[in-house]
Protein backbone atom coordinates (compact mmCIF):
# COMPACT_ATOMS: atom_id res chain seq x y z
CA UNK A 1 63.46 -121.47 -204.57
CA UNK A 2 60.73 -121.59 -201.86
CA UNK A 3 57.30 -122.71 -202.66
CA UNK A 4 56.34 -121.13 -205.71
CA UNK A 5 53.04 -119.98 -203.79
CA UNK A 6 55.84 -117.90 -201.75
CA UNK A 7 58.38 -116.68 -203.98
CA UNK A 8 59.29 -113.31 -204.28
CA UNK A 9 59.35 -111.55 -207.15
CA UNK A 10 62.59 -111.39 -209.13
CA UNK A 11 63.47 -108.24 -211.56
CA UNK A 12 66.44 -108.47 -214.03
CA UNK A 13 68.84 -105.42 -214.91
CA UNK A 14 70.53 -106.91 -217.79
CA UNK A 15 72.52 -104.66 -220.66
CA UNK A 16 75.82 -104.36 -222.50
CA UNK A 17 79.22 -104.48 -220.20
CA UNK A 18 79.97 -101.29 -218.08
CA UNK A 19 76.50 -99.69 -219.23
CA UNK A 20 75.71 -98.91 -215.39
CA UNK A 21 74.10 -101.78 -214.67
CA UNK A 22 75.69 -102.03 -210.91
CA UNK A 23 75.25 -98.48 -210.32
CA UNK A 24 71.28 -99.04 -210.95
CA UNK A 25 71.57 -101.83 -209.16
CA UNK A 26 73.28 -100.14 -205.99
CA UNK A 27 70.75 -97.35 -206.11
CA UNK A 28 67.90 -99.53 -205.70
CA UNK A 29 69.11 -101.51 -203.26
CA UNK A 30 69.49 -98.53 -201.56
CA UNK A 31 66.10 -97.07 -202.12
CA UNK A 32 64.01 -100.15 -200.88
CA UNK A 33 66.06 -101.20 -198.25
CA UNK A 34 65.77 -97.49 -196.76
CA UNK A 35 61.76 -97.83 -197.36
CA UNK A 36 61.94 -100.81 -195.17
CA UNK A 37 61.42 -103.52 -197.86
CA UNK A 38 64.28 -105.86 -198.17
CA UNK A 39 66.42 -106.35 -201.01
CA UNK A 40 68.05 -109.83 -201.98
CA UNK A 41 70.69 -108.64 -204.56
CA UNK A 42 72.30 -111.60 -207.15
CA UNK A 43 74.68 -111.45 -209.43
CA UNK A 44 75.84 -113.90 -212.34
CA UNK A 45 79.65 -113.50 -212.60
CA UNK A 46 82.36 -114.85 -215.22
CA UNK A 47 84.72 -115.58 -212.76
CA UNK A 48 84.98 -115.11 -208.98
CA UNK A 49 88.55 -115.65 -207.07
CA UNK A 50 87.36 -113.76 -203.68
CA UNK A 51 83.47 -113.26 -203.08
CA UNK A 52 82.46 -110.17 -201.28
CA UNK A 53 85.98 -108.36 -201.17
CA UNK A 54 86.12 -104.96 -200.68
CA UNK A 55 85.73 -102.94 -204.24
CA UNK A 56 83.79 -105.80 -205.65
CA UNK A 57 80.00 -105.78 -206.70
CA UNK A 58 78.90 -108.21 -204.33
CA UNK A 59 80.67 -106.29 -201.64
CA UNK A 60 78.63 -103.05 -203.28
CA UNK A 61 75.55 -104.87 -202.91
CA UNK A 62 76.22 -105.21 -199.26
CA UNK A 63 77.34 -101.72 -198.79
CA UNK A 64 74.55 -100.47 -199.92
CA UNK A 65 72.21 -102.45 -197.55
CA UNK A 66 71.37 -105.51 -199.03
CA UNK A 67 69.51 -107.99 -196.62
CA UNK A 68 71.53 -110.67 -198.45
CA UNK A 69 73.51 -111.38 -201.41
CA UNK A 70 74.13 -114.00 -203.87
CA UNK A 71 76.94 -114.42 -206.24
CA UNK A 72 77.46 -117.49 -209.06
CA UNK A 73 80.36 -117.93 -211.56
CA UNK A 74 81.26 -120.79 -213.58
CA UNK A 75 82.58 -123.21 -210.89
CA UNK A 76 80.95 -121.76 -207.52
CA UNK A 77 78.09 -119.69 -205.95
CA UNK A 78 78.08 -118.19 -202.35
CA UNK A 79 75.66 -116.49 -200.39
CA UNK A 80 75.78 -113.94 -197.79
CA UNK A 81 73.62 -112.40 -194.91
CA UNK A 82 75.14 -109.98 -192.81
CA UNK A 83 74.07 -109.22 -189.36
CA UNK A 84 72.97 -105.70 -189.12
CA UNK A 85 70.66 -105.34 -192.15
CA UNK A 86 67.20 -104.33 -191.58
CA UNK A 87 66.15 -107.81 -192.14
CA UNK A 88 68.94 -108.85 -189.46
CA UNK A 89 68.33 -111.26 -186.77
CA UNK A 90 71.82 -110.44 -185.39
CA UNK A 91 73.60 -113.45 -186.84
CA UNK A 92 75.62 -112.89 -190.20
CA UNK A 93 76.22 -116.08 -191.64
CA UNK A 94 78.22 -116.96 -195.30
CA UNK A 95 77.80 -119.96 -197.99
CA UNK A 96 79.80 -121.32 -200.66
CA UNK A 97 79.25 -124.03 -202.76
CA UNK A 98 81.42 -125.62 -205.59
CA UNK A 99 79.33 -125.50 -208.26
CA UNK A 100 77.15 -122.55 -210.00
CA UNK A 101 73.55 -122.03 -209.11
CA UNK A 102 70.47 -120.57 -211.34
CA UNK A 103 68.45 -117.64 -210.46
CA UNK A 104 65.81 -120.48 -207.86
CA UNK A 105 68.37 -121.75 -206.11
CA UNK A 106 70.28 -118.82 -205.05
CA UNK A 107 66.77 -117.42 -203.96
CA UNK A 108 66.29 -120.35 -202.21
CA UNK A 109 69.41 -120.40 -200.41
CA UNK A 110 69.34 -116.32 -199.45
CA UNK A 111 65.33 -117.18 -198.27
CA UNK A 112 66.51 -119.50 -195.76
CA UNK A 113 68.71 -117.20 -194.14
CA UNK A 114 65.93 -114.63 -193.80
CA UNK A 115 63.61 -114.21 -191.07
CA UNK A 116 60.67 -116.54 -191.75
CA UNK A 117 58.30 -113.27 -192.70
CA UNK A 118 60.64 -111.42 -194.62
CA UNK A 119 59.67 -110.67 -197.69
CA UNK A 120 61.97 -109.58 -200.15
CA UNK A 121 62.49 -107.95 -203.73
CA UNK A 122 65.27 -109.85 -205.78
CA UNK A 123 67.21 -107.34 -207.57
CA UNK A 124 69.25 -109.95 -210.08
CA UNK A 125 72.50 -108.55 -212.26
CA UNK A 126 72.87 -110.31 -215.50
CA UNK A 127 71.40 -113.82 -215.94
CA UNK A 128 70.28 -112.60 -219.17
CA UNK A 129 68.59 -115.69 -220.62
CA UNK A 130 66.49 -116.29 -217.62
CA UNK A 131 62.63 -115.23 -218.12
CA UNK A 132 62.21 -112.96 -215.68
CA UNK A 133 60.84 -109.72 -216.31
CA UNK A 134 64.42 -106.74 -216.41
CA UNK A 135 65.28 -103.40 -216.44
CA UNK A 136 67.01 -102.88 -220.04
CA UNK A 137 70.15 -100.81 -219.10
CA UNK A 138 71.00 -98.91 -222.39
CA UNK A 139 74.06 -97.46 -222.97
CA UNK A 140 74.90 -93.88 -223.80
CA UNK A 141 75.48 -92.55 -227.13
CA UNK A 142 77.98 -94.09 -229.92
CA UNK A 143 77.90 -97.48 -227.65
CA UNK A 144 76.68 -100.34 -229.11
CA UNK A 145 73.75 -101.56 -226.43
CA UNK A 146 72.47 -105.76 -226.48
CA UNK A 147 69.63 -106.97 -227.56
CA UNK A 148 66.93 -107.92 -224.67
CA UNK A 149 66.68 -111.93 -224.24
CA UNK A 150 63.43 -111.32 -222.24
CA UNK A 151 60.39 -109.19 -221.30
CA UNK A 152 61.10 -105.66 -220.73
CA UNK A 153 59.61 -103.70 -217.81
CA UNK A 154 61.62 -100.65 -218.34
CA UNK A 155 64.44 -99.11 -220.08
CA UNK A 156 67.24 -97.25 -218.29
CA UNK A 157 69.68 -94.80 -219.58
CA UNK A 158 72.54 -95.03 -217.83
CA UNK A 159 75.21 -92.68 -219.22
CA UNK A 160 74.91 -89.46 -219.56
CA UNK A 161 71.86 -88.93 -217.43
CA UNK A 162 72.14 -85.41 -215.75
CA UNK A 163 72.64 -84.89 -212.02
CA UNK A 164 73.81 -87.81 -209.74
CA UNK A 165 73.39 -91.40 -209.98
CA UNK A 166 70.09 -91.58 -208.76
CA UNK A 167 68.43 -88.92 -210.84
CA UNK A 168 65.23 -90.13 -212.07
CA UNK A 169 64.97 -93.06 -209.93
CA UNK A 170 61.67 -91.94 -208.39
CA UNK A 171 59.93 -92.97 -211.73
CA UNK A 172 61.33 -95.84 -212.06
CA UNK A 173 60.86 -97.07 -208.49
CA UNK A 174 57.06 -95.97 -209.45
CA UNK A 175 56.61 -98.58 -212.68
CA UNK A 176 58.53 -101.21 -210.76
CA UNK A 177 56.35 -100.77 -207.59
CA UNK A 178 52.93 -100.60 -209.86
CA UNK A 179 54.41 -103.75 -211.80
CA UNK A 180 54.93 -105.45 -208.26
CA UNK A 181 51.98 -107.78 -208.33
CA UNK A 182 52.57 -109.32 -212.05
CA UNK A 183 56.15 -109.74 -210.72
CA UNK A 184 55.54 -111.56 -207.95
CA UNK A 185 52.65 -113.83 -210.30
CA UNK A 186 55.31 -114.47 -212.80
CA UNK A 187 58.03 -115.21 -210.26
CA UNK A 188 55.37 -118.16 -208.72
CA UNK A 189 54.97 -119.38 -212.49
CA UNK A 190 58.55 -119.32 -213.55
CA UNK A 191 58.66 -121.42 -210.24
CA UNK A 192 56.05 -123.61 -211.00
CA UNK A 193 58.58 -126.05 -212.76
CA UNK A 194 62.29 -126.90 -210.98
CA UNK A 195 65.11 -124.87 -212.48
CA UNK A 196 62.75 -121.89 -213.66
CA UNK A 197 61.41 -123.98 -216.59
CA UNK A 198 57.56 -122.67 -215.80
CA UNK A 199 55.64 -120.80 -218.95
CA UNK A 200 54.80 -117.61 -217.56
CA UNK A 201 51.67 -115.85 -218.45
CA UNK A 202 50.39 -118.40 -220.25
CA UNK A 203 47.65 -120.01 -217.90
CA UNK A 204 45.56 -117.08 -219.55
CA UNK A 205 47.29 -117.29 -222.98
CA UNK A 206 46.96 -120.00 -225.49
CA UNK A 207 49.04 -119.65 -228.69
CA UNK A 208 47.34 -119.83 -231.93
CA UNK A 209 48.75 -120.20 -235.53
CA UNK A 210 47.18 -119.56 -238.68
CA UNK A 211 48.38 -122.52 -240.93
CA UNK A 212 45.79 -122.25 -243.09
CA UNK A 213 46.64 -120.12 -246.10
CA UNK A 214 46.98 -121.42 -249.56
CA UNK A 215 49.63 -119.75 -250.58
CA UNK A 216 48.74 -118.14 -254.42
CA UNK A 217 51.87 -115.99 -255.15
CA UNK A 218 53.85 -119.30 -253.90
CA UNK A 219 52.00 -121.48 -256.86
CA UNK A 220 49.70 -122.82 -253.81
CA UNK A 221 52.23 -124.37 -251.84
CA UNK A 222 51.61 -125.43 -248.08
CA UNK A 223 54.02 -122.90 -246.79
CA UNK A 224 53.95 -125.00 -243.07
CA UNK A 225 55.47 -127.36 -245.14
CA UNK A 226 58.19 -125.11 -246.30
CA UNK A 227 62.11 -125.54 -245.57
CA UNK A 228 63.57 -122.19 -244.72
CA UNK A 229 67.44 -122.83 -243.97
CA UNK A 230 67.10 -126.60 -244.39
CA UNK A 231 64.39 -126.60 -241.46
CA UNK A 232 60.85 -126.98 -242.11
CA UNK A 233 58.65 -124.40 -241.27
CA UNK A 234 56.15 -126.10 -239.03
CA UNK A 235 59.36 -126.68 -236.88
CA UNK A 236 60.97 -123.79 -236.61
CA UNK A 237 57.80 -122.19 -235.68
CA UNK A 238 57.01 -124.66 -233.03
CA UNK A 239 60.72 -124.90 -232.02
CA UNK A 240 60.16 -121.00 -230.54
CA UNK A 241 56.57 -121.35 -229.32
CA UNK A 242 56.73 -124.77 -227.47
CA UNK A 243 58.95 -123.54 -224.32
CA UNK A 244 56.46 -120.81 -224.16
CA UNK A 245 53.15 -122.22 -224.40
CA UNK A 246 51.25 -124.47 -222.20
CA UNK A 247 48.60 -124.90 -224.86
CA UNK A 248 49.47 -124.35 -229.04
CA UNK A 249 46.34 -124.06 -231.51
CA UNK A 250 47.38 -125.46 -235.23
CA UNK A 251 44.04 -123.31 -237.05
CA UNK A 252 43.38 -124.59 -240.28
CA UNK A 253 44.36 -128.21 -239.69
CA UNK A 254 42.53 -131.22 -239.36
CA UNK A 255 45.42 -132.87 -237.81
CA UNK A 256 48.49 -132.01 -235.99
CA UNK A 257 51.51 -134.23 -238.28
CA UNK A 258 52.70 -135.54 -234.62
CA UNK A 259 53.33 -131.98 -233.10
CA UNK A 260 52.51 -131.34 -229.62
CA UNK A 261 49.27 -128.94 -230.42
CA UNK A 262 45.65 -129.20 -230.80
CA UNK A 263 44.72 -129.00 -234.45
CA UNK A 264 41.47 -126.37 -235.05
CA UNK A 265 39.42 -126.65 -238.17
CA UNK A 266 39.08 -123.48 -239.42
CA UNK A 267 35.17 -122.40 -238.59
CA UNK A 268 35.11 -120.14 -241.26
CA UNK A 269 36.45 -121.40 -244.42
CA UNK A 270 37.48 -118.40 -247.03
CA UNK A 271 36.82 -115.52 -244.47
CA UNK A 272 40.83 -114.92 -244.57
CA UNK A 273 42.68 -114.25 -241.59
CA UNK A 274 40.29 -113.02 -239.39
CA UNK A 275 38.02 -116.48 -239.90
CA UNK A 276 41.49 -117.95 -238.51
CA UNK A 277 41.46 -115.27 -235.34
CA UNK A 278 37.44 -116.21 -234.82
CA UNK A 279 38.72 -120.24 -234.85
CA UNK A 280 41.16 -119.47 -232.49
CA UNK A 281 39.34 -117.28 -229.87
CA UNK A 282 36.50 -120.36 -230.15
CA UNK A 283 38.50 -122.91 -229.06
CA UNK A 284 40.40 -120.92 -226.24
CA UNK A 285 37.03 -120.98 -224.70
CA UNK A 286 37.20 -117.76 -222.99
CA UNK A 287 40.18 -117.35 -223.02
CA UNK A 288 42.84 -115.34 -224.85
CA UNK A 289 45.01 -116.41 -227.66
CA UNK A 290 48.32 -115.03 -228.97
CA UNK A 291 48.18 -115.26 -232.83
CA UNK A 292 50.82 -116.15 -234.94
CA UNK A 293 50.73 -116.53 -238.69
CA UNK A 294 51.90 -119.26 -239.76
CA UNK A 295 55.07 -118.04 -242.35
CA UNK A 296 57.08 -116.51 -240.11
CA UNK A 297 60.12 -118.26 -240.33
CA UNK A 298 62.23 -115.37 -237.92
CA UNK A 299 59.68 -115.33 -234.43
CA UNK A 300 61.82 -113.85 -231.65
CA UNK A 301 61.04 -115.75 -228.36
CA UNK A 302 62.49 -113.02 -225.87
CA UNK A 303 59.99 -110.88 -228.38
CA UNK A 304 56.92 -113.26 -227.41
CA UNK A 305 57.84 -113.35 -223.88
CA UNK A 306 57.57 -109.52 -223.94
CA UNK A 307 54.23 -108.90 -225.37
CA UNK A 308 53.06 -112.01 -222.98
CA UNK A 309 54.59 -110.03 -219.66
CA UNK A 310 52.82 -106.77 -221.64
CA UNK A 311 49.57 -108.43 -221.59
CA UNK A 312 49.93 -109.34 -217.83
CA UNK A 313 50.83 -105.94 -216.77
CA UNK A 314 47.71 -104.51 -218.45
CA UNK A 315 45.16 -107.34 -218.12
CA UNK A 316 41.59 -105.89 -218.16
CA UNK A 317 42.99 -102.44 -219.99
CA UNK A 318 43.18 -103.85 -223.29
CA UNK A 319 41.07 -106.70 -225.94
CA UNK A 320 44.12 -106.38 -228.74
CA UNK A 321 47.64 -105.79 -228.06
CA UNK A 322 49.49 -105.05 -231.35
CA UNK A 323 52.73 -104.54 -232.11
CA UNK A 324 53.49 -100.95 -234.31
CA UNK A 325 56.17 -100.00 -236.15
CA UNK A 326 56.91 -97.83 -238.98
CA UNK A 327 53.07 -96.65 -239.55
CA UNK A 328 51.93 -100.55 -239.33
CA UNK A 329 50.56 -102.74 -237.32
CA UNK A 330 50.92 -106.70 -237.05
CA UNK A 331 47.73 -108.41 -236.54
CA UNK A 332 49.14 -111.37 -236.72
CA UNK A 333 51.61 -111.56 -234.17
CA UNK A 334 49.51 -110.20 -231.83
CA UNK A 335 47.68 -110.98 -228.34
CA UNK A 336 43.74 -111.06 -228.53
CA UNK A 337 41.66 -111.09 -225.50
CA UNK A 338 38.05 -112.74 -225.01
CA UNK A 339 35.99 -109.41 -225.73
CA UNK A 340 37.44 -109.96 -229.16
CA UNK A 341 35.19 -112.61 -230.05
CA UNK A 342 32.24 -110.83 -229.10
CA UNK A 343 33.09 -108.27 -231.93
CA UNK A 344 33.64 -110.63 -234.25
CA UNK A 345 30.13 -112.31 -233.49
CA UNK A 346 28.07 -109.37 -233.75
CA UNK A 347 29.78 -108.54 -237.05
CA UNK A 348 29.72 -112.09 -238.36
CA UNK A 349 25.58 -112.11 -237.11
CA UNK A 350 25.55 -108.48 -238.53
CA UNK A 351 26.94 -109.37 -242.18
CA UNK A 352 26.57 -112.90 -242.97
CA UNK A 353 30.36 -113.50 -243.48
CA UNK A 354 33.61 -112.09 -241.95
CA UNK A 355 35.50 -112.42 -245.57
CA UNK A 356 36.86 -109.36 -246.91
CA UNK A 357 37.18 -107.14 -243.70
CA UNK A 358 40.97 -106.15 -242.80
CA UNK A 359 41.77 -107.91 -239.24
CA UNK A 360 42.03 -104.92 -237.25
CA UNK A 361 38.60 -103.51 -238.44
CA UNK A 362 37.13 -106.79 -237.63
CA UNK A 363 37.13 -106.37 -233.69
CA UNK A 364 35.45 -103.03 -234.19
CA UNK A 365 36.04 -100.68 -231.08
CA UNK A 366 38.68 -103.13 -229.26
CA UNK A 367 40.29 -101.40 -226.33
CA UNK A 368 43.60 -101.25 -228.65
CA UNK A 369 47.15 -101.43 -226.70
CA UNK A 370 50.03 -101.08 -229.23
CA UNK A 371 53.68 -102.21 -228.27
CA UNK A 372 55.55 -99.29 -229.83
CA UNK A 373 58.30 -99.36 -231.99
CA UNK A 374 61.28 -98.55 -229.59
CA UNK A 375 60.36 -101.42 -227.42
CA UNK A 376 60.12 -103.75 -230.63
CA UNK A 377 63.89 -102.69 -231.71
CA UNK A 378 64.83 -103.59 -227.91
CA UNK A 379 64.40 -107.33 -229.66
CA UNK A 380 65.98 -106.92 -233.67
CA UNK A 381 64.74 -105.81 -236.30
CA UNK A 382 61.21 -105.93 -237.08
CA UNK A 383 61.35 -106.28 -241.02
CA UNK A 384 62.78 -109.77 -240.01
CA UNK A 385 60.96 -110.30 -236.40
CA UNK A 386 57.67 -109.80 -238.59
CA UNK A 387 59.25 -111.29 -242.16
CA UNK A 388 56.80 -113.54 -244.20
CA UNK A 389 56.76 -115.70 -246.65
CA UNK A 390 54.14 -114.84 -249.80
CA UNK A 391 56.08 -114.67 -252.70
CA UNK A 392 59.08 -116.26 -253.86
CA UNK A 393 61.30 -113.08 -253.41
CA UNK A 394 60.43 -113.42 -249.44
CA UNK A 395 61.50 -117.22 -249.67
CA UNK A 396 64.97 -116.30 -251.80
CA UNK A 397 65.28 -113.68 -248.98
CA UNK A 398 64.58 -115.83 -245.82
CA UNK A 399 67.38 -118.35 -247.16
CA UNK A 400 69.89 -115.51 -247.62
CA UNK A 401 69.08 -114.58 -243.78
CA UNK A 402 69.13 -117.99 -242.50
CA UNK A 403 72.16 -119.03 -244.34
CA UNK A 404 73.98 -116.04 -242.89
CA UNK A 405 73.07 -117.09 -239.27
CA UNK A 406 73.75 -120.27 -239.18
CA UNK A 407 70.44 -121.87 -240.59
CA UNK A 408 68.43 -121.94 -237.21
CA UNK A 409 66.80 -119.29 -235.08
CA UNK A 410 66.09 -115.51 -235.71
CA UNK A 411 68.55 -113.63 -236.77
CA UNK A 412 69.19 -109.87 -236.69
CA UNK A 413 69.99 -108.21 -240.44
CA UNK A 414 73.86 -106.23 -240.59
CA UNK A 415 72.13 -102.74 -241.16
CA UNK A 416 69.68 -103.36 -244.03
CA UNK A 417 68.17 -100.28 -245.60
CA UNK A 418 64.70 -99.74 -244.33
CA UNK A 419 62.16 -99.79 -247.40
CA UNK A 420 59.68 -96.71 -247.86
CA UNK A 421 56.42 -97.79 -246.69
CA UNK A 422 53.47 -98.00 -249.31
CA UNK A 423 51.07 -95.70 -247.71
CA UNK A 424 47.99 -97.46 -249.78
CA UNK A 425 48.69 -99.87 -247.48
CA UNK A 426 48.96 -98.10 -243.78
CA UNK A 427 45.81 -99.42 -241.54
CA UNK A 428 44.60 -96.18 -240.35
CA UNK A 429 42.08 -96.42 -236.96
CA UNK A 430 38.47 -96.19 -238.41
CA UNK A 431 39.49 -96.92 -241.85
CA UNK A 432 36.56 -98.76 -243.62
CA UNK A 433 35.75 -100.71 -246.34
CA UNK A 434 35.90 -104.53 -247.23
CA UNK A 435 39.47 -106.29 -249.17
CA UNK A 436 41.93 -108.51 -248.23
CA UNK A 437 43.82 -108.21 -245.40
CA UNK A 438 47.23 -106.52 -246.24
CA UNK A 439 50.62 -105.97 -244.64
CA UNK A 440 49.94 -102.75 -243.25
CA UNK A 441 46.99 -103.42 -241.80
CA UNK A 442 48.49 -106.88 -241.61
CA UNK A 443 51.86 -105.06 -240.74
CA UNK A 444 55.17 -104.47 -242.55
CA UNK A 445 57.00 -102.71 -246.34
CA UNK A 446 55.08 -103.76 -249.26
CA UNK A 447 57.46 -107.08 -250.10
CA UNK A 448 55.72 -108.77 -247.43
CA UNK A 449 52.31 -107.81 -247.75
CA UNK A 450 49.45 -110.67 -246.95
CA UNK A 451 46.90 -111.51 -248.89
CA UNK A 452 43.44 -113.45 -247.31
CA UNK A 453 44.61 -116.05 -244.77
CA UNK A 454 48.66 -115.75 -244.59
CA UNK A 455 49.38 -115.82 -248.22
């Protein structure tokens, strides 16, 4: 890829096979490279046996315009620039190589064949697991669509859409040309490391996880120190947060037990979760920290990525962005910006003590951005996404989850039955009055309710 400084940004359109995922990609192509903005178009492939023949995609791509076109399968990439596009300088010129090629290096390869000034939008089909920013193709009706593996700048629905192909491309082409700029920024920081191994969004962002709580309905056990599927814990936490995250806060600890974090003291001692937000937003120094509790033994990293690219396309609109689903909101899987710590000043200078307020009602009159529901499902299930661990039924049913996946990693439940909510326990906007802070206002069904830190 070229400089990161100078890369262009990339956009995804990832979904299930034959969801119209070419066709999208074909009409955009189209639409930019008939504004005058040039289009490199790529394509991850399972297996190639004649690039760029006629009825292919790659062959689409350059139908439809594209300044040039890359293609990788399993044992091969080539890449293509064909005299005549807009980006042209009259000599077409083709490259193959033997082996496959990531998302930089195709980029790289397609840049070089540009004109020095050209600067393109990379349109990319497929490479899934990549952490660019996508457009989530879904597919129509009665079809089984795939979860997203990364952040999510807009759904498309492919099938069944009236009118032709390019009906209601207008607004899309709007949110991807707003977006532009915090493409291009996360392009340069997925850059920053060779192979696309840069944390994006994170030179703002410090993670920070509550491991504080003493765990009551759990007979007071350390539940970082808890085995969930054989694995501890404190690792499978850190396992999703430590490809993400320049910079991970351990609030509550003294020490970090060898993991690569900076261990926080909690400032605040007894003042429940929202002493471990104040910690957190402390030591990021002006910064803003994504907060974690510490007993979630399911965290989705295409999930965190999302709410990270979320809080980059609406930096300086928002001081809490908060996932929401079902009537609840999740405090503590959220992304809390600097003004947040003002709030909880004036409140802690205000009352003596932050213990007993709900987190949510701590920051006061935050500028609140929720992710909503839809987008969360785009991930798995939130009742496991969110899942903690407070009482000994939550362990029992974490082991029955990880056991059925495997042991490792988040896992997606086959179809459980959603629980009715407890509304006692529903964080309404304005609600007042001191008490712990609960699952609902601490987000999720009654069984997984908090109590004052994360247990």
């Amino acid at each position: 890829m070229p400089p990161a400084r100078d890369a262009p940004p990339v956009l995804l359109v990832t979904g299930a096979k034959k969801s119209g995922k070419t066709t999208l990609m074909v009409e955009l192509i189209r639409h930019y490279e008939a504004r005058g903005r040039p289009v490199v178009a790529l394509k991850k492939a399972g297996h190639v046996v004649a690039p760029d023949e006629p009825g292919t995609d790659s062959h689409r791509f350059s139908e439809a315009g594209a300044s040039a076109v890359g293609l990788t399968w399993e044992n091969g990439a080539y890449v293509t620039h064909r005299a005549g596009s807009r980006s042209s300088s009259g000599v077409g010129r083709d490259l193959v190589f033997d082996h496959p090629f990531g998302v930089e290096d195709l980029v790289s390869q397609a840049m070089a064949l540009l004109p020095p000034r050209a600067d393109p939008l990379v349109l990319a089909e497929g490479f899934r697991d990549t952490p660019y920013p996508r457009i989530h193709v879904i597919p129509g009706p009665g079809r089984p669509g795939r979860p997203a593996a990364g952040p999510v700048l807009a759904k498309w629905v492919a099938a069944g859409r009236p009118g032709p192909p390019s009906a209601g491309l207008e607004a899309l082409v709007d949110v991807i040309d707003r977006a532009m700029p915090v493409l291009r920024r996360w392009s340069v920081e997925t850059a920053a490391i060779p192979g696309g191994a840069g944390k994006p969004g994170t030179e703002r962002t410090a993670a920070a996880v509550l491991v504080g709580g003493r765990g009551r309905r759990l007979g007071g056990t350390d539940k970082w120190s808890l085995c969930v599927g054989g694995v501890p814990q404190s690792r499978r936490v850190l396992d999703v947060l430590e490809p993400l995250f320049d910079r991970i806060l351990l609030v509550g600890r003294t020490d970090a037990d060898g993991a690569p974090a900076v261990p926080v003291p909690d400032e605040l001692p007894g003042a429940g979760p929202l002493g471990g937000v104040f910690s957190a937003l402390r030591a990021a120094a002006g910064g803003s920290v994504f907060v974690f509790a510490g007993d979630m033994p399911f965290l989705s990293g295409a999930f965190i990525r999302h709410m990270l690219f979320e809080a980059e396309r609406h930096a300086g609109k928002f001081d809490l962005l908060l996932p929401r689903w079902n009537g609840y909101v999740e405090p503590l899987h959220a992304v809390y910006g600097p003004g947040c710590l003002s709030r909880l000043e004036a409140l802690l200078s205000r009352k003596g003590s932050l213990a007993g307020f709900r987190v949510v009602e701590g920051v006061g009159e935050a500028r609140v951005l929720h992710v909503p529901e839809d987008d969360i499902r785009l991930f798995g299930d939130p009742g496991l996404l969110f899942l903690n661990l407070n009482t000994p039924a939550d362990l029992a049913r974490a082991e029955r989850l990880a056991a059925a996946s495997g042991g490792a990693g988040a896992v997606h439940s086959p179809a459980e039955p959603r629980r009715k909510r407890d509304p006692t326990l529903q964080f309404r906007a304005g609600d007042g009055g001191a008490g712990p802070a609960r699952r609902g206002e601490g987000g999720g069904p009654p069984e997984t309710r908090r109590g004052e830190r994360s247990g």
